[in-house]
C-alpha atoms as a PDB file:
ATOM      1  CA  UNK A   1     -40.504-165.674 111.901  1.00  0.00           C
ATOM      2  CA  UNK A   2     -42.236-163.220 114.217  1.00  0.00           C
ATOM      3  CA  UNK A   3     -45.524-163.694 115.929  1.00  0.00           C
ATOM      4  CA  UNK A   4     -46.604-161.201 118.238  1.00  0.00           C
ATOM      5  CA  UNK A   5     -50.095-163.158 119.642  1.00  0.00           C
ATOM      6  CA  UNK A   6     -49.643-163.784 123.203  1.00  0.00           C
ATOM      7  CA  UNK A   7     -51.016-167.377 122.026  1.00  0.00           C
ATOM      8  CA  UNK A   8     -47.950-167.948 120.472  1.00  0.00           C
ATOM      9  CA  UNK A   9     -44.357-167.237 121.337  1.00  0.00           C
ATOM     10  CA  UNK A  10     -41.195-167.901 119.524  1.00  0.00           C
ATOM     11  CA  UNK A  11     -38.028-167.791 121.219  1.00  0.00           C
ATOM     12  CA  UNK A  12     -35.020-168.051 119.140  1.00  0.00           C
ATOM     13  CA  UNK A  13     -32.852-169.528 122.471  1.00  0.00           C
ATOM     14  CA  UNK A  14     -35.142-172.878 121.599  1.00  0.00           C
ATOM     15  CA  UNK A  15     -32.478-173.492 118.608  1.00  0.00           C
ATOM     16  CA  UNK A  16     -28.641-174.268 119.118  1.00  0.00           C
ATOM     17  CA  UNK A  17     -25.844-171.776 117.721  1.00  0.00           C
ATOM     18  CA  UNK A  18     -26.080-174.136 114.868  1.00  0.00           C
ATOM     19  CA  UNK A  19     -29.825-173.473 113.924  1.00  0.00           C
ATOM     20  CA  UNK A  20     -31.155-176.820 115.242  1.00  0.00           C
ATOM     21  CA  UNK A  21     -33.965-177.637 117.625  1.00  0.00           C
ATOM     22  CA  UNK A  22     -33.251-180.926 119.557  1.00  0.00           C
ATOM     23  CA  UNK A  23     -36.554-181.990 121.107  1.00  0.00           C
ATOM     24  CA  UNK A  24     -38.364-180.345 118.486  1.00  0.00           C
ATOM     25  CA  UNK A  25     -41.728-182.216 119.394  1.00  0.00           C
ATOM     26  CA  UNK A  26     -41.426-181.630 123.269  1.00  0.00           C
ATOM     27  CA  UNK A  27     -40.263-177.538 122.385  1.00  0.00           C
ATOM     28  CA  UNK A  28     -43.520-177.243 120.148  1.00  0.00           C
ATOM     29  CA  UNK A  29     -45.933-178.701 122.737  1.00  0.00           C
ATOM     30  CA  UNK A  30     -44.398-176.766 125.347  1.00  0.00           C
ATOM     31  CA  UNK A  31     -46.294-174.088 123.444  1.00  0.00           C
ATOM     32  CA  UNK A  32     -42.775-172.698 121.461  1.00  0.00           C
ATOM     33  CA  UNK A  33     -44.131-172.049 117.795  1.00  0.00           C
ATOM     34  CA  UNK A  34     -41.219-172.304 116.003  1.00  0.00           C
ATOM     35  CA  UNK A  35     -42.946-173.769 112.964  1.00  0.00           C
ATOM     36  CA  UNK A  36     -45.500-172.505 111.002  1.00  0.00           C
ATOM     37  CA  UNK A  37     -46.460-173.729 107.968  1.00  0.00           C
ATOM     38  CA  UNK A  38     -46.902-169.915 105.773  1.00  0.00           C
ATOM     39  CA  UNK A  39     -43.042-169.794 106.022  1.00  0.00           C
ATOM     40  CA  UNK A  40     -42.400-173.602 105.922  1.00  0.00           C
ATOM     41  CA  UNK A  41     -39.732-174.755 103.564  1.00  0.00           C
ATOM     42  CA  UNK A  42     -40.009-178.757 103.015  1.00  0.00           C
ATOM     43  CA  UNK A  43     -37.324-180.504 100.758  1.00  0.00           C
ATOM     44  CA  UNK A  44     -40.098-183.459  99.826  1.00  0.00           C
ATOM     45  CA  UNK A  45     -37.345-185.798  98.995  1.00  0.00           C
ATOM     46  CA  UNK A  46     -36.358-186.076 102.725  1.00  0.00           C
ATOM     47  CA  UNK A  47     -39.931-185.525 104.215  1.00  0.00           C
ATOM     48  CA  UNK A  48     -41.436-188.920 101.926  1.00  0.00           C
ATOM     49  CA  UNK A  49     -44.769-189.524 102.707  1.00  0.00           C
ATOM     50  CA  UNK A  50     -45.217-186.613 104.481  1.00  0.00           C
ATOM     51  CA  UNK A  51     -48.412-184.545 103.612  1.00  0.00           C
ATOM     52  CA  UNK A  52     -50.807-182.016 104.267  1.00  0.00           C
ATOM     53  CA  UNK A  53     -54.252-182.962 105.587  1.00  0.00           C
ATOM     54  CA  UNK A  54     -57.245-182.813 103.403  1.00  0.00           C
ATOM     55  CA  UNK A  55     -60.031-182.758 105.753  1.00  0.00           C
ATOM     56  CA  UNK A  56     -62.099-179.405 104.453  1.00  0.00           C
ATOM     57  CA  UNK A  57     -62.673-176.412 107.341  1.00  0.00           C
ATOM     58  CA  UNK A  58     -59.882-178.265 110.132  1.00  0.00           C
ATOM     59  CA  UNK A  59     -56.266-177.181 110.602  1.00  0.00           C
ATOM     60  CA  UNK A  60     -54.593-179.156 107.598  1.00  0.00           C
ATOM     61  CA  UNK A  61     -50.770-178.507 108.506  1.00  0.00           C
ATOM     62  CA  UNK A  62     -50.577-179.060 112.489  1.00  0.00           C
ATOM     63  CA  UNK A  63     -51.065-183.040 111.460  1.00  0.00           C
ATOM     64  CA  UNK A  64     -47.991-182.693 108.870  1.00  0.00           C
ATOM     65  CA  UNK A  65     -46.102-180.467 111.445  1.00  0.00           C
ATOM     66  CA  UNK A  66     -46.252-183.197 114.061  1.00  0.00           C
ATOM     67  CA  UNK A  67     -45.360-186.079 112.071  1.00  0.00           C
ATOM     68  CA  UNK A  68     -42.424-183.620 111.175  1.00  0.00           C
ATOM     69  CA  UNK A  69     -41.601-183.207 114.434  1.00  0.00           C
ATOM     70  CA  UNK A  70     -41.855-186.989 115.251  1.00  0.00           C
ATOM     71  CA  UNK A  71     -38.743-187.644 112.959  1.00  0.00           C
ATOM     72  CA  UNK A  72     -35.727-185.848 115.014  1.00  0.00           C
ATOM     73  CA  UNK A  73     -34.548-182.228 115.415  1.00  0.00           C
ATOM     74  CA  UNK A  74     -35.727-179.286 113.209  1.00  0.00           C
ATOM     75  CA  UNK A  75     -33.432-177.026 111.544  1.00  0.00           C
ATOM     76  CA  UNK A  76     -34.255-173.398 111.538  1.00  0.00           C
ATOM     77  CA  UNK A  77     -32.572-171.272 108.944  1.00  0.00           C
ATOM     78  CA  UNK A  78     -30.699-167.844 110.069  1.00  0.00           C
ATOM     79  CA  UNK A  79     -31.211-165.043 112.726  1.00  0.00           C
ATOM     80  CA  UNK A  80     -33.037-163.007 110.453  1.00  0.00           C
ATOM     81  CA  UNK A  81     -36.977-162.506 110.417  1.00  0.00           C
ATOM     82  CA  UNK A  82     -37.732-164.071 107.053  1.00  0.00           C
ATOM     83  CA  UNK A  83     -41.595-164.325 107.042  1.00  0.00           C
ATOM     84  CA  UNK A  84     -44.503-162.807 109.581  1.00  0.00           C
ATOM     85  CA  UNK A  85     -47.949-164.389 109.949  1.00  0.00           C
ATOM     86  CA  UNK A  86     -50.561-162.018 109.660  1.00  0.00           C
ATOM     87  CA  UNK A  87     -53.596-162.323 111.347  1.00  0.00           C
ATOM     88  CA  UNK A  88     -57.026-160.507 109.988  1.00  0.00           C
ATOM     89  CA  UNK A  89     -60.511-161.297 110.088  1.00  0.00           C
ATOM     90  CA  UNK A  90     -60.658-163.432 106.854  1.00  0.00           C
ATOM     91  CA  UNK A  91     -57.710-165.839 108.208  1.00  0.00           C
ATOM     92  CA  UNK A  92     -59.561-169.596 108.189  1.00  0.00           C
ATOM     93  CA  UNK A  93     -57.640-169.799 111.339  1.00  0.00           C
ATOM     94  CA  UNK A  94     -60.069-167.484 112.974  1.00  0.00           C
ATOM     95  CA  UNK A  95     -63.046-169.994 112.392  1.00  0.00           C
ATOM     96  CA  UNK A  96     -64.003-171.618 115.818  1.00  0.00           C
ATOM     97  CA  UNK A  97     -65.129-174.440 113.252  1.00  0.00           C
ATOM     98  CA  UNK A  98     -62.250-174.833 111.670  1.00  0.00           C
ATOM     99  CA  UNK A  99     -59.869-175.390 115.385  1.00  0.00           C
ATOM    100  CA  UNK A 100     -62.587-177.627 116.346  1.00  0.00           C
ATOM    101  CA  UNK A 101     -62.890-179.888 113.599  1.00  0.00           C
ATOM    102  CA  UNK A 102     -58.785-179.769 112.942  1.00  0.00           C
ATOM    103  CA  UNK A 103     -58.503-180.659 116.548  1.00  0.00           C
ATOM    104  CA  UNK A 104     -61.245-183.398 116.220  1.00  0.00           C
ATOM    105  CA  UNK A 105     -59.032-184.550 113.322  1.00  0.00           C
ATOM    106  CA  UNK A 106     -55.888-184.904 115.534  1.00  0.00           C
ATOM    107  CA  UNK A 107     -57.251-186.823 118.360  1.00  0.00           C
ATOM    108  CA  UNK A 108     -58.793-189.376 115.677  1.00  0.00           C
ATOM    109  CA  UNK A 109     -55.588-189.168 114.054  1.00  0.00           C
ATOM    110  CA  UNK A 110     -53.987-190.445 117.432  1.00  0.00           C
ATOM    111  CA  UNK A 111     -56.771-192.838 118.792  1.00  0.00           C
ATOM    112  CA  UNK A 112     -55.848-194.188 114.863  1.00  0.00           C
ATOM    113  CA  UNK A 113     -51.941-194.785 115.518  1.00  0.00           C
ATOM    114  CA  UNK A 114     -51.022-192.431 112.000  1.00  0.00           C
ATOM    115  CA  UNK A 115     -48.465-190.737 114.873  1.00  0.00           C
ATOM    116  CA  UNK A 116     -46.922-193.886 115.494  1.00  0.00           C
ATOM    117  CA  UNK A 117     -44.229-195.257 115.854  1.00  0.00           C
ATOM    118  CA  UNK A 118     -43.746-192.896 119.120  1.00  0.00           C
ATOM    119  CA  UNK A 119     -41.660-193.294 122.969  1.00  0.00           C
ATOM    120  CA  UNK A 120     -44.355-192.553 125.591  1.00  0.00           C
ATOM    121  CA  UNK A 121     -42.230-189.255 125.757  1.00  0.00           C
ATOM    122  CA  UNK A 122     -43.824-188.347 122.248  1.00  0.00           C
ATOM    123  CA  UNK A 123     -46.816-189.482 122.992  1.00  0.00           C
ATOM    124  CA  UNK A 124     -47.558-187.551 125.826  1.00  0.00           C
ATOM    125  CA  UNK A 125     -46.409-184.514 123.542  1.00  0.00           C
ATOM    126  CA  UNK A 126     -48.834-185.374 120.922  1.00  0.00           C
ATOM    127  CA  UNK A 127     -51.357-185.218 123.462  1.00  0.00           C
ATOM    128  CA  UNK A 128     -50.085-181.993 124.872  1.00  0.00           C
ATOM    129  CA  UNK A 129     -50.691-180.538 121.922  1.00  0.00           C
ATOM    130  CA  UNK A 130     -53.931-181.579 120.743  1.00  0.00           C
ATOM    131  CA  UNK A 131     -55.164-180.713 124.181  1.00  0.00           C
ATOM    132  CA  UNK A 132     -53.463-177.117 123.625  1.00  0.00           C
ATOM    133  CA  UNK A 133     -55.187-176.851 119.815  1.00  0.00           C
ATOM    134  CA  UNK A 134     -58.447-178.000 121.964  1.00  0.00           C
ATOM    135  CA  UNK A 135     -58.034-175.237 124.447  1.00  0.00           C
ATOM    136  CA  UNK A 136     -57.886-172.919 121.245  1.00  0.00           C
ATOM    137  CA  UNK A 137     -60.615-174.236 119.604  1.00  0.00           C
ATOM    138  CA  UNK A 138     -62.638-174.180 123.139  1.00  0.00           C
ATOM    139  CA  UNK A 139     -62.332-170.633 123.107  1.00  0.00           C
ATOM    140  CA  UNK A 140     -62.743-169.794 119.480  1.00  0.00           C
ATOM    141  CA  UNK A 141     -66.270-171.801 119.982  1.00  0.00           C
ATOM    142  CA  UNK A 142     -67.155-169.370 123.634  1.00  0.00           C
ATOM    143  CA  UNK A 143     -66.053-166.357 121.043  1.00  0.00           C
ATOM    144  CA  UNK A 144     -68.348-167.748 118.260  1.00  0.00           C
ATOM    145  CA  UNK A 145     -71.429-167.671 120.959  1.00  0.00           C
ATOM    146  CA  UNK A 146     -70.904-171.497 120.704  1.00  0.00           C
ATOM    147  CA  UNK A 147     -71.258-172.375 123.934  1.00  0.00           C
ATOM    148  CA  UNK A 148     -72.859-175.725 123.583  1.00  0.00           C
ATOM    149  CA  UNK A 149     -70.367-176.930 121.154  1.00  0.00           C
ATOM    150  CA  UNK A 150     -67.699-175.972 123.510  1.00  0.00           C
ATOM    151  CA  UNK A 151     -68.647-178.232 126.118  1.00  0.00           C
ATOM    152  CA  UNK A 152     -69.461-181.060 124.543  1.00  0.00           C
ATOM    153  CA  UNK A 153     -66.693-180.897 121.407  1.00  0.00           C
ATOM    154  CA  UNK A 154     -64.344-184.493 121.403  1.00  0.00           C
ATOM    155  CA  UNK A 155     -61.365-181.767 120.906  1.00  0.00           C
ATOM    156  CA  UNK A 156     -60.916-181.238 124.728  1.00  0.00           C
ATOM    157  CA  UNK A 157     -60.189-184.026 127.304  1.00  0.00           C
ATOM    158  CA  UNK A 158     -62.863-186.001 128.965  1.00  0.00           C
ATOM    159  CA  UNK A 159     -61.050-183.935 132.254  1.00  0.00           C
ATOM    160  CA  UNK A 160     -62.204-180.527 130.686  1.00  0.00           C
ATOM    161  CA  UNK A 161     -65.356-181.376 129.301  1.00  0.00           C
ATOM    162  CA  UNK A 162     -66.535-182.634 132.478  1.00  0.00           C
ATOM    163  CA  UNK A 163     -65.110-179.328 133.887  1.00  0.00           C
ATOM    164  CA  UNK A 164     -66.769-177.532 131.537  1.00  0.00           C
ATOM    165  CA  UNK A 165     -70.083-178.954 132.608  1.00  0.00           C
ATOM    166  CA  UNK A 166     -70.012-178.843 135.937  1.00  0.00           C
ATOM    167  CA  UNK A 167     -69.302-175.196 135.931  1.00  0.00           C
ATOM    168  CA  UNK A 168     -72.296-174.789 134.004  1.00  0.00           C
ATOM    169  CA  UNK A 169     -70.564-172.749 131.054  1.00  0.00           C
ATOM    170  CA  UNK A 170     -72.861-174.517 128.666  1.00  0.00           C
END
Protein backbone atom coordinates (compact mmCIF):
# COMPACT_ATOMS: atom_id res chain seq x y z
CA UNK A 1 0.00 0.00 0.00
CA UNK A 2 1.40 3.36 -1.05
CA UNK A 3 0.70 6.68 0.52
CA UNK A 4 2.48 9.53 -0.66
CA UNK A 5 1.05 12.35 2.17
CA UNK A 6 3.92 13.52 4.09
CA UNK A 7 1.31 12.81 7.07
CA UNK A 8 1.75 9.40 6.53
CA UNK A 9 4.68 7.19 5.72
CA UNK A 10 4.95 3.54 5.15
CA UNK A 11 8.13 1.87 5.28
CA UNK A 12 8.20 -1.65 4.26
CA UNK A 13 11.67 -2.26 6.62
CA UNK A 14 8.83 -2.00 9.63
CA UNK A 15 7.90 -5.81 8.62
CA UNK A 16 10.33 -8.90 8.98
CA UNK A 17 11.50 -10.98 5.77
CA UNK A 18 8.56 -12.99 6.80
CA UNK A 19 5.82 -10.23 6.36
CA UNK A 20 5.23 -9.66 10.10
CA UNK A 21 5.24 -6.52 12.19
CA UNK A 22 6.33 -7.26 15.84
CA UNK A 23 5.35 -4.22 17.89
CA UNK A 24 2.68 -3.49 15.61
CA UNK A 25 0.96 -0.99 18.15
CA UNK A 26 4.29 0.87 19.12
CA UNK A 27 5.30 0.90 14.89
CA UNK A 28 1.75 2.52 14.20
CA UNK A 29 1.99 5.22 16.89
CA UNK A 30 5.38 5.93 15.96
CA UNK A 31 3.48 7.43 13.05
CA UNK A 32 4.33 4.11 10.50
CA UNK A 33 0.87 3.62 8.64
CA UNK A 34 1.11 0.32 7.74
CA UNK A 35 -2.62 -0.28 8.11
CA UNK A 36 -5.30 1.23 6.54
CA UNK A 37 -8.52 0.09 6.58
CA UNK A 38 -9.52 0.67 2.31
CA UNK A 39 -7.06 -2.26 1.75
CA UNK A 40 -7.71 -4.12 5.07
CA UNK A 41 -8.28 -7.81 4.80
CA UNK A 42 -9.87 -9.23 8.24
CA UNK A 43 -10.49 -13.08 8.55
CA UNK A 44 -13.56 -12.32 11.24
CA UNK A 45 -13.19 -15.74 12.64
CA UNK A 46 -9.80 -14.79 14.24
CA UNK A 47 -10.58 -11.01 14.84
CA UNK A 48 -14.08 -12.09 17.22
CA UNK A 49 -15.56 -9.24 18.55
CA UNK A 50 -13.72 -7.01 16.68
CA UNK A 51 -15.73 -4.17 14.92
CA UNK A 52 -15.98 -1.07 13.23
CA UNK A 53 -17.20 2.02 15.10
CA UNK A 54 -20.59 3.40 14.52
CA UNK A 55 -20.37 6.80 15.80
CA UNK A 56 -21.74 8.97 12.54
CA UNK A 57 -19.09 11.86 11.06
CA UNK A 58 -15.77 10.37 13.45
CA UNK A 59 -13.04 8.07 12.14
CA UNK A 60 -14.89 4.58 12.50
CA UNK A 61 -11.80 2.18 11.73
CA UNK A 62 -8.74 3.79 13.79
CA UNK A 63 -10.81 2.32 17.06
CA UNK A 64 -10.95 -1.30 15.27
CA UNK A 65 -7.30 -0.79 14.02
CA UNK A 66 -6.04 -0.32 17.55
CA UNK A 67 -7.79 -2.99 19.25
CA UNK A 68 -6.16 -4.94 16.24
CA UNK A 69 -3.06 -3.86 17.05
CA UNK A 70 -3.51 -4.55 20.84
CA UNK A 71 -3.65 -8.39 20.08
CA UNK A 72 0.15 -9.19 18.84
CA UNK A 73 2.05 -8.70 15.56
CA UNK A 74 0.39 -7.83 12.18
CA UNK A 75 1.00 -9.72 9.14
CA UNK A 76 1.42 -7.82 5.97
CA UNK A 77 0.92 -9.72 2.77
CA UNK A 78 3.73 -9.50 -0.15
CA UNK A 79 6.19 -6.83 -1.56
CA UNK A 80 3.88 -5.79 -4.05
CA UNK A 81 1.69 -2.47 -3.96
CA UNK A 82 -1.75 -4.05 -3.78
CA UNK A 83 -4.06 -1.05 -3.00
CA UNK A 84 -3.40 3.04 -2.96
CA UNK A 85 -5.52 5.45 -0.89
CA UNK A 86 -6.66 8.21 -2.78
CA UNK A 87 -7.20 11.37 -1.40
CA UNK A 88 -9.79 14.07 -3.10
CA UNK A 89 -11.93 16.64 -1.85
CA UNK A 90 -15.06 14.44 -1.18
CA UNK A 91 -12.90 11.92 1.12
CA UNK A 92 -14.92 12.11 4.78
CA UNK A 93 -11.42 12.05 5.94
CA UNK A 94 -10.98 15.59 4.84
CA UNK A 95 -13.79 16.83 7.31
CA UNK A 96 -12.10 18.73 10.28
CA UNK A 97 -15.45 17.41 11.97
CA UNK A 98 -15.10 14.19 11.29
CA UNK A 99 -10.98 13.91 12.94
CA UNK A 100 -12.37 15.80 15.73
CA UNK A 101 -15.24 13.92 16.73
CA UNK A 102 -13.33 10.35 15.78
CA UNK A 103 -10.60 11.59 17.98
CA UNK A 104 -13.13 12.69 20.72
CA UNK A 105 -14.38 9.10 20.30
CA UNK A 106 -10.93 7.55 21.05
CA UNK A 107 -10.01 9.37 24.11
CA UNK A 108 -13.62 8.42 25.58
CA UNK A 109 -12.96 5.13 24.29
CA UNK A 110 -9.74 5.06 26.56
CA UNK A 111 -10.90 7.15 29.67
CA UNK A 112 -13.74 4.02 29.19
CA UNK A 113 -11.11 1.00 29.44
CA UNK A 114 -12.72 -0.66 25.78
CA UNK A 115 -8.58 -0.72 25.02
CA UNK A 116 -7.99 -2.72 27.91
CA UNK A 117 -6.49 -5.17 28.91
CA UNK A 118 -3.09 -3.15 28.00
CA UNK A 119 1.00 -3.07 29.60
CA UNK A 120 1.65 0.63 30.36
CA UNK A 121 3.84 0.13 27.13
CA UNK A 122 0.42 0.00 25.14
CA UNK A 123 -1.02 2.37 26.89
CA UNK A 124 1.22 5.02 26.37
CA UNK A 125 0.88 4.01 22.55
CA UNK A 126 -2.77 4.38 22.63
CA UNK A 127 -2.23 7.70 23.86
CA UNK A 128 0.41 8.47 21.32
CA UNK A 129 -1.87 8.01 18.91
CA UNK A 130 -4.92 9.67 19.84
CA UNK A 131 -2.76 12.64 20.60
CA UNK A 132 -1.30 12.24 16.88
CA UNK A 133 -5.19 11.84 15.36
CA UNK A 134 -5.71 15.11 17.72
CA UNK A 135 -2.85 16.94 16.15
CA UNK A 136 -4.67 16.05 12.75
CA UNK A 137 -7.85 16.98 13.68
CA UNK A 138 -6.28 20.35 15.33
CA UNK A 139 -5.24 21.30 12.06
CA UNK A 140 -8.08 20.14 9.91
CA UNK A 141 -10.24 22.53 12.43
CA UNK A 142 -7.31 25.86 11.81
CA UNK A 143 -7.93 24.73 7.89
CA UNK A 144 -11.76 24.73 8.36
CA UNK A 145 -11.44 28.55 9.81
CA UNK A 146 -12.29 26.70 13.10
CA UNK A 147 -10.21 28.27 15.23
CA UNK A 148 -12.25 28.24 18.35
CA UNK A 149 -12.99 24.64 18.12
CA UNK A 150 -9.38 23.98 17.82
CA UNK A 151 -8.47 25.25 21.04
CA UNK A 152 -10.87 24.16 23.09
CA UNK A 153 -11.65 20.46 21.30
CA UNK A 154 -11.19 17.35 24.22
CA UNK A 155 -9.16 15.65 21.13
CA UNK A 156 -5.81 17.34 22.11
CA UNK A 157 -4.09 17.07 25.56
CA UNK A 158 -4.85 19.36 28.39
CA UNK A 159 -0.73 20.22 27.57
CA UNK A 160 -1.76 21.54 24.02
CA UNK A 161 -4.88 23.10 24.69
CA UNK A 162 -3.42 25.18 27.26
CA UNK A 163 -0.67 25.85 24.63
CA UNK A 164 -3.01 26.64 22.30
CA UNK A 165 -4.46 29.34 24.48
CA UNK A 166 -1.81 30.95 25.70
CA UNK A 167 -0.49 31.63 22.29
CA UNK A 168 -3.62 33.22 21.58
CA UNK A 169 -4.39 31.08 18.31
CA UNK A 170 -8.02 31.15 19.28
Amino acid sequence: MAVSRALYRYDPVCRSSNGIVQNALQVYASGQMFLLSSALMIDRDKVGDLRYATRRQCIEDVPLQLKLLTRGPFGIAGDKILATYRMHGQNATKSALHYDNGTQLLREMSLNGEFEPLSDRDRQAIEKCILFFGRIGAIRLLMAGLRNMCCTTSALSTKCRRKCRSRMLC
